[in-house]
Protein backbone atom coordinates (compact mmCIF):
# COMPACT_ATOMS: atom_id res chain seq x y z
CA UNK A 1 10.07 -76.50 52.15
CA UNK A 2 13.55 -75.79 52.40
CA UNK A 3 14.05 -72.10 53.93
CA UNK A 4 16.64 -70.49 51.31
CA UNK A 5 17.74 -66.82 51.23
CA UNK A 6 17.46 -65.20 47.79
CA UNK A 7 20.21 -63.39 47.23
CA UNK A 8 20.71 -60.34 44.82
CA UNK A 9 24.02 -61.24 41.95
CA UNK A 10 26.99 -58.96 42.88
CA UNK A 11 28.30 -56.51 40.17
CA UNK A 12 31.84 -57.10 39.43
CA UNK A 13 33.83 -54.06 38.48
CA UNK A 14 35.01 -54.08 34.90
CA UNK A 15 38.10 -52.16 35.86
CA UNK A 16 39.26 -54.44 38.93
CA UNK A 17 39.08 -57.86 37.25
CA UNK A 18 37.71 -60.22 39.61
CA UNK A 19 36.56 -57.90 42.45
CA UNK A 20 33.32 -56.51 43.43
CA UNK A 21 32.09 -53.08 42.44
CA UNK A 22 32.37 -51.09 45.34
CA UNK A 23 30.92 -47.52 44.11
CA UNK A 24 34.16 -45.90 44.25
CA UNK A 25 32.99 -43.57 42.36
CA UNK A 26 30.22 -40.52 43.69
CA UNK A 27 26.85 -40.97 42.24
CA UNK A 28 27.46 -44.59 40.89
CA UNK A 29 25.22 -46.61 41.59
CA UNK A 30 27.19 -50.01 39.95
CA UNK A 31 29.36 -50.36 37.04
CA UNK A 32 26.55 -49.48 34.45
CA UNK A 33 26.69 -45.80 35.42
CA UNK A 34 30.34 -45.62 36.72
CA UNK A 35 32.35 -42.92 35.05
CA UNK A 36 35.69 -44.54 35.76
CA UNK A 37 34.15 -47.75 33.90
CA UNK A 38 33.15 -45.53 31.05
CA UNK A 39 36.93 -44.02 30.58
CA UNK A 40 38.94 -47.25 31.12
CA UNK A 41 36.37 -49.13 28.45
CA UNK A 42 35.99 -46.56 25.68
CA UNK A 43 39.80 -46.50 25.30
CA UNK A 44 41.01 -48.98 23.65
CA UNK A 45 44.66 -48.78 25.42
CA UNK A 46 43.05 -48.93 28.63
CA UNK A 47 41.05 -51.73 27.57
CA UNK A 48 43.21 -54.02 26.37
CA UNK A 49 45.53 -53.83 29.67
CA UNK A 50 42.50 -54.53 31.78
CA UNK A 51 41.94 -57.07 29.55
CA UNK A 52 45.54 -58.36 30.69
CA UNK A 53 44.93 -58.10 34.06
CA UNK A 54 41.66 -60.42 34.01
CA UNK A 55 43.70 -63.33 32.05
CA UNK A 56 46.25 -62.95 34.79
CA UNK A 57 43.60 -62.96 37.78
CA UNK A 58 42.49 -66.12 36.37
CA UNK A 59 45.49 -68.05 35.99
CA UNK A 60 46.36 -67.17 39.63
CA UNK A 61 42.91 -68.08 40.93
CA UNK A 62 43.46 -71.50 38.96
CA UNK A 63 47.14 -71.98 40.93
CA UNK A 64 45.08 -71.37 43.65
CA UNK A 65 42.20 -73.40 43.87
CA UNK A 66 44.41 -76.32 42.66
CA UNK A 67 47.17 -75.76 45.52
CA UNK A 68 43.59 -76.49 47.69
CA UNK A 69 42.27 -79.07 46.29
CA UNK A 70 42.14 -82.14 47.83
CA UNK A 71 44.33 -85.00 45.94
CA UNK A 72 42.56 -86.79 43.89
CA UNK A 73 40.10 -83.73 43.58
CA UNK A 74 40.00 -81.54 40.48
CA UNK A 75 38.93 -77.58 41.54
């Protein structure tokens, strides 16, 4: 048997596109109970620009992870 660690998924934070939540805010306990979270996605401004920001957090990661890659390797 192969000794493997379970490990627990990480909560991303809706308002920090591609990060980790991090509880910035007191009493949160993740992103499902975050006040900030609730603000930023219940206005649909606010929404839209973090929606923005995720397209653009890809595209860099992609640059990225194919500046890496080995040639003749696809990321």
């Amino acid at each position: 048997m192969s000794d493997r660690r379970s490990r627990w998924p990480e909560p991303r934070c809706p308002v920090r596109p591609g990060e980790p939540c991090t509880l910035c805010q007191p009493g949160a306990t993740g992103p499902q109970d975050c006040g900030l979270v609730y603000l930023v996605m219940s206005d649909a401004e606010l929404r839209a620009g973090i929606a923005g920001q995720a397209g653009s957090a890809r595209s860099v990661r992609a640059v990225r992870g194919a500046a890496t890659a080995a040639p003749g390797q696809t990321p």
